[in-house]
Protein backbone atom coordinates (compact mmCIF):
# COMPACT_ATOMS: atom_id res chain seq x y z
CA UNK A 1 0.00 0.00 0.00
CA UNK A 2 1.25 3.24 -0.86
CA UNK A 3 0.11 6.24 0.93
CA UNK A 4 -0.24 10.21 0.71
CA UNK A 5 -0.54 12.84 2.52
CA UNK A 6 -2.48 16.44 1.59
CA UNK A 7 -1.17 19.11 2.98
CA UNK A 8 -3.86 19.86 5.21
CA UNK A 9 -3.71 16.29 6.82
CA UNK A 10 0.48 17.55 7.60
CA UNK A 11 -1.24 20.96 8.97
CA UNK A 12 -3.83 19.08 11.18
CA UNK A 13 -1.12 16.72 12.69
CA UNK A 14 2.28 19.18 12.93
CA UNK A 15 -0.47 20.68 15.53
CA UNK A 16 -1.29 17.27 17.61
CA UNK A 17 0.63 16.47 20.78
CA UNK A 18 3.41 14.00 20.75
CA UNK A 19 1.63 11.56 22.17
CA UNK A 20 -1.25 11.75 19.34
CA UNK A 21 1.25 11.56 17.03
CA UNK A 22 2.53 8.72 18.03
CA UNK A 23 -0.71 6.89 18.09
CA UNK A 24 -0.83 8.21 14.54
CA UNK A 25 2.21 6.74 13.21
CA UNK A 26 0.82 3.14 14.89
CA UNK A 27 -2.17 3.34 13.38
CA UNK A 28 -0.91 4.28 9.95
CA UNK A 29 1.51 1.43 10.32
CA UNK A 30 -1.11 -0.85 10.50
CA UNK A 31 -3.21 0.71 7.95
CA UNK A 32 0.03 -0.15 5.90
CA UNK A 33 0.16 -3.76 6.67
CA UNK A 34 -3.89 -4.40 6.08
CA UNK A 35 -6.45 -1.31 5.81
CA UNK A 36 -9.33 -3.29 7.21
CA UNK A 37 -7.36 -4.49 10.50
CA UNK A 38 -10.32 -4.50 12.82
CA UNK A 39 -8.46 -2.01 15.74
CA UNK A 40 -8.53 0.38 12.92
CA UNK A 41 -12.74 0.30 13.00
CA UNK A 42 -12.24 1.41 9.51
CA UNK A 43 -15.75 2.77 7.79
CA UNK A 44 -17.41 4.41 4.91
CA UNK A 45 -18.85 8.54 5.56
CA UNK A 46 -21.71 9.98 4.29
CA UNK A 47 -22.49 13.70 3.87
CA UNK A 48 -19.46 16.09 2.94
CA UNK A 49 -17.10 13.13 3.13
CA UNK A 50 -18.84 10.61 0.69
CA UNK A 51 -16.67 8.49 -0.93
CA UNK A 52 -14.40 8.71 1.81
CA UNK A 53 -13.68 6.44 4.68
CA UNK A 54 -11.92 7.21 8.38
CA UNK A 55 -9.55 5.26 10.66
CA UNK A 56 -10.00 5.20 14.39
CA UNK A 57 -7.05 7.02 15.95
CA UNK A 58 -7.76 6.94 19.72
CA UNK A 59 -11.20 7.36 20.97
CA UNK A 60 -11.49 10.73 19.79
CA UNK A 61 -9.45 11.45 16.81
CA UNK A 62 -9.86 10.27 13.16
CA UNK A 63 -8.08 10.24 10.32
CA UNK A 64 -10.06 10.71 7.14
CA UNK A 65 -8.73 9.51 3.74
CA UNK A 66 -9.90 7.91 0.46
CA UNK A 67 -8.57 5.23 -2.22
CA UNK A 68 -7.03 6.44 -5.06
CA UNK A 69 -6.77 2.75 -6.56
CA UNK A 70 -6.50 -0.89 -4.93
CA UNK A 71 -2.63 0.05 -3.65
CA UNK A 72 -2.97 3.59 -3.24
CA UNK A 73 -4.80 6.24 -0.52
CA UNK A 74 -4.28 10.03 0.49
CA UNK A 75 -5.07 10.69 4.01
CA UNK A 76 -6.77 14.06 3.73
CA UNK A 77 -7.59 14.75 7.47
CA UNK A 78 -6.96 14.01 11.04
CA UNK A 79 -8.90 15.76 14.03
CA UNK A 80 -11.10 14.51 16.53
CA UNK A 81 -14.36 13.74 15.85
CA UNK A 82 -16.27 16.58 16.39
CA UNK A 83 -13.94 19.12 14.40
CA UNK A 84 -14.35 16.70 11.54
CA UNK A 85 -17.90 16.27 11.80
CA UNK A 86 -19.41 19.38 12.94
């Protein structure tokens, strides 16, 4: 799996704690090694986000991103749930 990052995904997370950022690198590692891993509760959004999907961080923050093909996703977004959502 190759992955990407938009620049407002490196905006949202050069502003997270070190601690959030190192859940985020975890997570993204296993997003690597299989996107559907279940700790990753990985699921389809509706509204503004259709056709996108978001990874479980911790139980607050989110990381939104979409495929780009079978091997290949930009991760667009990560915030906690109720930035993202509101």
């Amino acid at each position: 799996m190759k992955v990407f990052f938009h620049k407002n995904f490196d905006k949202q997370f050069s502003k997270l704690r070190a601690n959030e950022k190192k859940k985020v690198q975890e997570r993204l590692q296993l997003f690597l090694e299989n996107p559907f891993n279940p700790i990753l509760e990985n699921h389809p959004l509706k509204g503004k986000y259709t056709d996108y999907r978001s990874i479980n961080i911790t139980g607050d923050l989110r990381a939104i991103y979409k495929f780009l093909s079978d091997n290949e996703a930009i991760f667009v977004a990560v915030d906690t749930h109720s930035n993202l959502y509101s």
